[in-house]
N, C-alpha and C. Protein backbone atom coordinates (compact mmCIF):
# COMPACT_ATOMS: atom_id res chain seq x y z
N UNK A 1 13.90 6.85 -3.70
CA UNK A 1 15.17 6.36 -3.23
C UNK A 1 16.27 7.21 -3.86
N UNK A 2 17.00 7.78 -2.98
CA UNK A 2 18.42 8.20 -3.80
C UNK A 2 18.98 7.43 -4.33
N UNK A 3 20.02 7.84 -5.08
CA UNK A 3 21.05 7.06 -5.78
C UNK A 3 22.30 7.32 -4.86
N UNK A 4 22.04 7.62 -3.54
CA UNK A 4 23.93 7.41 -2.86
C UNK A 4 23.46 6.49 -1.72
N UNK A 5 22.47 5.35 -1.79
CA UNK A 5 21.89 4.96 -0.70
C UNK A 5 22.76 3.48 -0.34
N UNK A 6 23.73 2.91 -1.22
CA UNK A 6 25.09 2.40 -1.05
C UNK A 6 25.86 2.66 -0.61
N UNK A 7 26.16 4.32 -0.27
CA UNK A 7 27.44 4.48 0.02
C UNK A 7 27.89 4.06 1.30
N UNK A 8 29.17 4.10 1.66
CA UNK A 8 29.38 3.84 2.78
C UNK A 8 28.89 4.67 4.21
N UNK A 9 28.54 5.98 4.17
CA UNK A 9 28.10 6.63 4.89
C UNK A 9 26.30 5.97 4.68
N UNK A 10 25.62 5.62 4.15
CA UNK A 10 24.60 5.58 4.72
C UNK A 10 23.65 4.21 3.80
N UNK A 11 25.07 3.36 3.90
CA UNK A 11 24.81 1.39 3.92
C UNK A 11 24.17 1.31 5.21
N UNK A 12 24.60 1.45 6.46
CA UNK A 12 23.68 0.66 7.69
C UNK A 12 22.49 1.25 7.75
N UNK A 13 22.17 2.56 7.66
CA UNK A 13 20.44 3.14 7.61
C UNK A 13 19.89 2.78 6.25
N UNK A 14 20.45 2.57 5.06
CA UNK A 14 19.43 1.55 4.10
C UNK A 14 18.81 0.23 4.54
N UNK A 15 20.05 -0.65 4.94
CA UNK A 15 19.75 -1.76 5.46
C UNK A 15 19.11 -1.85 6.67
N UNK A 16 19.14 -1.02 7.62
CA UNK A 16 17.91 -0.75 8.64
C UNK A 16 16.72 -0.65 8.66
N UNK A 17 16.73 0.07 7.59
CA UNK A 17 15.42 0.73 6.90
C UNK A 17 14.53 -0.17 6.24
N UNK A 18 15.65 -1.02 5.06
CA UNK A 18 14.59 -2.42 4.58
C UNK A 18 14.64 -3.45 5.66
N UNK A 19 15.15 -3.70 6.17
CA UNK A 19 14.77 -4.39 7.54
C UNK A 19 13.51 -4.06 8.39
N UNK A 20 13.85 -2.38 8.80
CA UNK A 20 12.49 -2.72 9.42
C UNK A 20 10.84 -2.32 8.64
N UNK A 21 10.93 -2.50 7.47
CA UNK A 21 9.99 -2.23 6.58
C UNK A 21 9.72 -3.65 6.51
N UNK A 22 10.53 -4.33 6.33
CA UNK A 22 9.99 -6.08 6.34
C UNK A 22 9.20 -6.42 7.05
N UNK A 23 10.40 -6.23 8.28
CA UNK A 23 9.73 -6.93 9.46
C UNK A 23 7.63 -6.44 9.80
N UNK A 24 8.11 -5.05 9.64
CA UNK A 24 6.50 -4.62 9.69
C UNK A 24 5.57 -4.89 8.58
N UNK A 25 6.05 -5.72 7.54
CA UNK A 25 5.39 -6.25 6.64
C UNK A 25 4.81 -7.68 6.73
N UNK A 26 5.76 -8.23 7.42
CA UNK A 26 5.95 -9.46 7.49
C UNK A 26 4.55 -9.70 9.00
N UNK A 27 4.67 -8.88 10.40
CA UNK A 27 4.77 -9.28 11.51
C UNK A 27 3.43 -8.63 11.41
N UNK A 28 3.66 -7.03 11.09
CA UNK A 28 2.08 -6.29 10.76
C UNK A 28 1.37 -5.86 9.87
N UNK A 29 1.44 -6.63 9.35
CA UNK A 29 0.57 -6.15 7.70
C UNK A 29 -1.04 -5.91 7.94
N UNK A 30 -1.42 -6.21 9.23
CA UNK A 30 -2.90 -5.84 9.29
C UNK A 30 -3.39 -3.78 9.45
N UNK A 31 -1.95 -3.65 9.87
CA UNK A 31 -1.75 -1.90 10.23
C UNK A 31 -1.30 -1.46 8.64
N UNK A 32 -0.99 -1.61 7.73
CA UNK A 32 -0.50 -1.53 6.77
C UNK A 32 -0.73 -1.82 5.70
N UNK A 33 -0.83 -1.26 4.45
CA UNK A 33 -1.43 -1.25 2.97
C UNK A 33 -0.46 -2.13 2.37
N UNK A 34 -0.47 -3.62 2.47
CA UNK A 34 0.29 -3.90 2.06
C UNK A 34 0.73 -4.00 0.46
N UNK A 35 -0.11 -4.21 -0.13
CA UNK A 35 -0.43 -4.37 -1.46
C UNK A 35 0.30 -3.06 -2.22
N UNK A 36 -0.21 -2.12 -1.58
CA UNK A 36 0.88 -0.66 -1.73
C UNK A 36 1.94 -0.78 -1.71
N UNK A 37 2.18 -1.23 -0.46
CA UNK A 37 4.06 -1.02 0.17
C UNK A 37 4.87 -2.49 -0.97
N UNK A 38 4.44 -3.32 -1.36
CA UNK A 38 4.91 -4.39 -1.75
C UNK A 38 5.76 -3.80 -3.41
N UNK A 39 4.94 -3.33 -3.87
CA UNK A 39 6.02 -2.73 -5.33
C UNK A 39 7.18 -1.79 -4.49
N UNK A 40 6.94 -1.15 -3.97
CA UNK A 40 7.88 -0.45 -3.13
C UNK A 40 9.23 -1.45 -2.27
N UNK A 41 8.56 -2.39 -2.14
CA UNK A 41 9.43 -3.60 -1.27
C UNK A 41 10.43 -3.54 -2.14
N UNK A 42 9.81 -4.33 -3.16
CA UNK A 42 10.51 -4.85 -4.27
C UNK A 42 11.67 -4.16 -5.17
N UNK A 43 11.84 -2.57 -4.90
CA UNK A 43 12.25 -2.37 -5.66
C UNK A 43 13.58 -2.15 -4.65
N UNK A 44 13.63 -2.18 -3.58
CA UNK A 44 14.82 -2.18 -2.99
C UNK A 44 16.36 -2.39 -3.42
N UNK A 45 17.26 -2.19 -2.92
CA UNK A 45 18.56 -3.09 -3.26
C UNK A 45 18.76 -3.94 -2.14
N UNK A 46 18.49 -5.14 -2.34
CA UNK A 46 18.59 -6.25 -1.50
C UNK A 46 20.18 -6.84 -1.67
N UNK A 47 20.64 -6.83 -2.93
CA UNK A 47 21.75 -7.33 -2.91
C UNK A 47 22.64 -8.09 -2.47
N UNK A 48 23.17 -6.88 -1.69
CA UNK A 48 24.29 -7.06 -0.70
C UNK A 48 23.99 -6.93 1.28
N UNK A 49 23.28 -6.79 1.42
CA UNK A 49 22.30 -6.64 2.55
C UNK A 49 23.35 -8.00 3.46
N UNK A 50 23.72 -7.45 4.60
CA UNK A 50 24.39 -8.50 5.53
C UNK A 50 23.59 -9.31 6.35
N UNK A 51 22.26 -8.47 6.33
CA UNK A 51 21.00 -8.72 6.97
C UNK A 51 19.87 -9.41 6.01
N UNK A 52 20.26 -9.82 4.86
CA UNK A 52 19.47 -10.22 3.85
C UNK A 52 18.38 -11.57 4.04
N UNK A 53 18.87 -12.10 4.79
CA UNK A 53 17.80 -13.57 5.39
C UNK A 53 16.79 -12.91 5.43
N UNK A 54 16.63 -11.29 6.63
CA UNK A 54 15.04 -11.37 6.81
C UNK A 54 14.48 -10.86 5.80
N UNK A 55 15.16 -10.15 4.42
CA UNK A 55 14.23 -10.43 3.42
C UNK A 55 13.94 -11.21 2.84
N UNK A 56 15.11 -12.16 2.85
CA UNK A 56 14.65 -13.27 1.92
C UNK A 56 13.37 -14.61 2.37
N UNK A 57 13.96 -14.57 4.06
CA UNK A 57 12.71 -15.10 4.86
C UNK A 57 11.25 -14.54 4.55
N UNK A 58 11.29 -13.42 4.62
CA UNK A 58 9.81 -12.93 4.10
C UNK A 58 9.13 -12.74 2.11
N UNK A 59 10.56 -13.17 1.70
CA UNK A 59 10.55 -12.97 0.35
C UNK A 59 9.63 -14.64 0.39
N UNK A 60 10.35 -15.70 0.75
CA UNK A 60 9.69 -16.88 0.82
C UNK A 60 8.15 -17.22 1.31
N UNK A 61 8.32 -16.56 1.96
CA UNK A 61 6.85 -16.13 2.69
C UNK A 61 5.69 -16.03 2.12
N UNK A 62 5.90 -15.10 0.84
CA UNK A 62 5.17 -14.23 -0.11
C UNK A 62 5.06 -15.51 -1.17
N UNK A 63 6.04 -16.16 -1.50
CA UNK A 63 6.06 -17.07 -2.43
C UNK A 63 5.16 -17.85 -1.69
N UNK A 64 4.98 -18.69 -0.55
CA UNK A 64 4.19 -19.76 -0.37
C UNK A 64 3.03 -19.01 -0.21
N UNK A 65 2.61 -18.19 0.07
CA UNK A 65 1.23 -17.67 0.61
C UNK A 65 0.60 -16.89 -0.91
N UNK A 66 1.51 -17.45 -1.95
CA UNK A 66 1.05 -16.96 -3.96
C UNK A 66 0.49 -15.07 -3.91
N UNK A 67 1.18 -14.22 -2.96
CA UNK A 67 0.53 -13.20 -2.64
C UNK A 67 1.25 -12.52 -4.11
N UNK A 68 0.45 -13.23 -5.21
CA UNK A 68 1.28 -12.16 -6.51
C UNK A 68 0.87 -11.04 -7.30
N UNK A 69 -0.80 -10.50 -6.29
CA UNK A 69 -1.23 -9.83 -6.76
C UNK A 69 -0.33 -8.27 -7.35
N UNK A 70 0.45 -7.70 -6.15
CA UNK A 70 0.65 -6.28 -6.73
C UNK A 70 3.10 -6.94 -7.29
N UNK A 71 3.02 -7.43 -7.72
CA UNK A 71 4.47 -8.19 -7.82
C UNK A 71 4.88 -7.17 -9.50
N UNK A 72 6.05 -6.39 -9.18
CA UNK A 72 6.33 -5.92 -10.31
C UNK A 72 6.32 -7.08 -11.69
């Protein structure tokens, strides 16, 4: 991850980006390593995300389904 991935020039393709990394986490994880991609999830900047529900929707997700194997 860069460190200018806040800025205003390229806030909507971060937040695109963890968006649609979710969603394909969330919807297709059978195509996908998830266990891999999940420290990677995590280390995101979720923050400020205007779009933040669908991580946090899938953040909840993870919590009920105890998936705490690969969890920084």
């Amino acid at each position: 991850m860069t460190p200018d991935v806040r800025e205003a020039l390229n806030i909507n393709a971060t937040e695109n980006g963890i968006a649609a990394i979710t969603k394909i986490l969330q919807y297709n994880s059978s195509q996908v390593d998830v266990n891999e991609l999940l420290p990677l999830w995590f280390s995101y900047p979720f923050g400020k995300m205007k779009n933040c529900f669908i991580a946090m929707d899938f953040f909840y997700l993870l919590l009920d389904s105890k998936h705490f194997k690969n969890w920084p």
